[in-house]
Protein backbone atom coordinates (compact mmCIF):
# COMPACT_ATOMS: atom_id res chain seq x y z
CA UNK A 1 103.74 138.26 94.28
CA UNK A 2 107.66 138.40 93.53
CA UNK A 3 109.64 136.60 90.88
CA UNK A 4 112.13 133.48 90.93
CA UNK A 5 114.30 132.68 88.54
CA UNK A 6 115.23 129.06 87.69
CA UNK A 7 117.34 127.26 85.65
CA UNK A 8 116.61 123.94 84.01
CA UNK A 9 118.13 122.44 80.87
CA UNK A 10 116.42 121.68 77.90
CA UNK A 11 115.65 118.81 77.67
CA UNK A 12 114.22 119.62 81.35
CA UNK A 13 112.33 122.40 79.97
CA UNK A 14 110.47 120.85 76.73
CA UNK A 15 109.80 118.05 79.05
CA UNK A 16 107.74 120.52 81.12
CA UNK A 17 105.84 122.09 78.26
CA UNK A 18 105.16 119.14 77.30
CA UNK A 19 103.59 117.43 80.52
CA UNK A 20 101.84 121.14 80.97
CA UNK A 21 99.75 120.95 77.68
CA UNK A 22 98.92 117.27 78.03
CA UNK A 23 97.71 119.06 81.98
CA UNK A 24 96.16 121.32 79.54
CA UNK A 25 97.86 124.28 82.02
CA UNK A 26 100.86 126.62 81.07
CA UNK A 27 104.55 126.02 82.04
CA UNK A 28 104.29 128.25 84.78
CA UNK A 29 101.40 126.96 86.33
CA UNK A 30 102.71 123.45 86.02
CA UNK A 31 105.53 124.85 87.74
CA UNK A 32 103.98 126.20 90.41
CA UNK A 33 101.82 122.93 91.24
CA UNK A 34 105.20 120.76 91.38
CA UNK A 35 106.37 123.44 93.45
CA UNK A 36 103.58 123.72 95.88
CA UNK A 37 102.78 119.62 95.64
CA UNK A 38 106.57 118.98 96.33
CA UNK A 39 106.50 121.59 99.61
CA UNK A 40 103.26 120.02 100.91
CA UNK A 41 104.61 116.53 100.88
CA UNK A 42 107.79 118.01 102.55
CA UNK A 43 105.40 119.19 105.34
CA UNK A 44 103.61 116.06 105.46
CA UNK A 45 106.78 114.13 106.11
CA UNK A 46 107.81 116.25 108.80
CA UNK A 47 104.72 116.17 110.65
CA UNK A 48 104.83 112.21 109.98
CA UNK A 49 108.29 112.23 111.47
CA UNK A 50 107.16 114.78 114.52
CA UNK A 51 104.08 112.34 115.41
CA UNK A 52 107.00 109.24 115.38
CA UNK A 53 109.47 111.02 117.22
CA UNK A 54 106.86 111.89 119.87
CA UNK A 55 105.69 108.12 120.01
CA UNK A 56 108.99 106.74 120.62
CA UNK A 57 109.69 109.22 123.16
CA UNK A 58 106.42 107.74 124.99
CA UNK A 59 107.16 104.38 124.19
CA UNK A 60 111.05 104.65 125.73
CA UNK A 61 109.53 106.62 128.45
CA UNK A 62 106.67 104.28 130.12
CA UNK A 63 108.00 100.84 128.16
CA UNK A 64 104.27 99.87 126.82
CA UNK A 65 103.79 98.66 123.90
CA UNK A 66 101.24 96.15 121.57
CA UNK A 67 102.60 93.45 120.57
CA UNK A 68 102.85 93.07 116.41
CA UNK A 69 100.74 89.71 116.23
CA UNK A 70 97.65 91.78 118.65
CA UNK A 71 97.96 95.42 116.78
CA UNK A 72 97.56 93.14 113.53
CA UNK A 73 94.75 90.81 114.54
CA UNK A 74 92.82 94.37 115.43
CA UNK A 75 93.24 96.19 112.46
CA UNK A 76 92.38 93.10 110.05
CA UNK A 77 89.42 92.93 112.34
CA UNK A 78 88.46 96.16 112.22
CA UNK A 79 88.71 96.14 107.69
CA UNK A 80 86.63 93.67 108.43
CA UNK A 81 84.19 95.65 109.89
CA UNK A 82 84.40 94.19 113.03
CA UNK A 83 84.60 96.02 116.46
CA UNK A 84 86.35 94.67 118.74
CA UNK A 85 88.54 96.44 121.85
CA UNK A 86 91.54 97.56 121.41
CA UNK A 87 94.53 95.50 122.22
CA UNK A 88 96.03 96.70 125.80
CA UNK A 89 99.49 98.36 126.36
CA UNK A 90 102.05 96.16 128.42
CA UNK A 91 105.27 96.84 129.14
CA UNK A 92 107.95 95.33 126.86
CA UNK A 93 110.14 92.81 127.62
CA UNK A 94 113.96 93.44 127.85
């Protein structure tokens, strides 16, 4: 494991002892977690913005789409509990 240095101000840095003992964990470790929670929701995002990019490349490619008022009729239907077919694909209008 190697070492990184940071620098944080004081007020920063009492500010993390303190959230770390009311976590009942050390500095470090709190540390580390923000660290490692901040660089999985980085990853997150940039999957979420992969899987968008991708559907608006298909969307501007074959032009089919749901339209908002069908999409939203299914998925209240479906919290409901209900199962009903999904709405079908047609080509937007221009």
């Amino acid at each position: 494991m190697s070492t990184t240095t940071i620098r944080i101000d004081e007020e920063l840095k009492s500010r993390v002892a303190a959230a770390a003992q009311r976590a009942g964990k050390t500095a470090h470790a709190f540390i580390v977690d923000a660290i490692a929670q901040t660089v999985e929701q980085a990853e997150l995002d940039a999957a979420f913005d992969q899987v968008a990019d991708e559907r608006w490349a298909a969307l501007l490619a074959n032009g089919k789409s749901v339209a908002w008022p069908d999409a939203k009729a299914w998925l209240e239907a479906r919290a409901r509990g209900e199962r009903l077919r999904r709405p079908a694909a047609r080509l937007l209008k221009r």
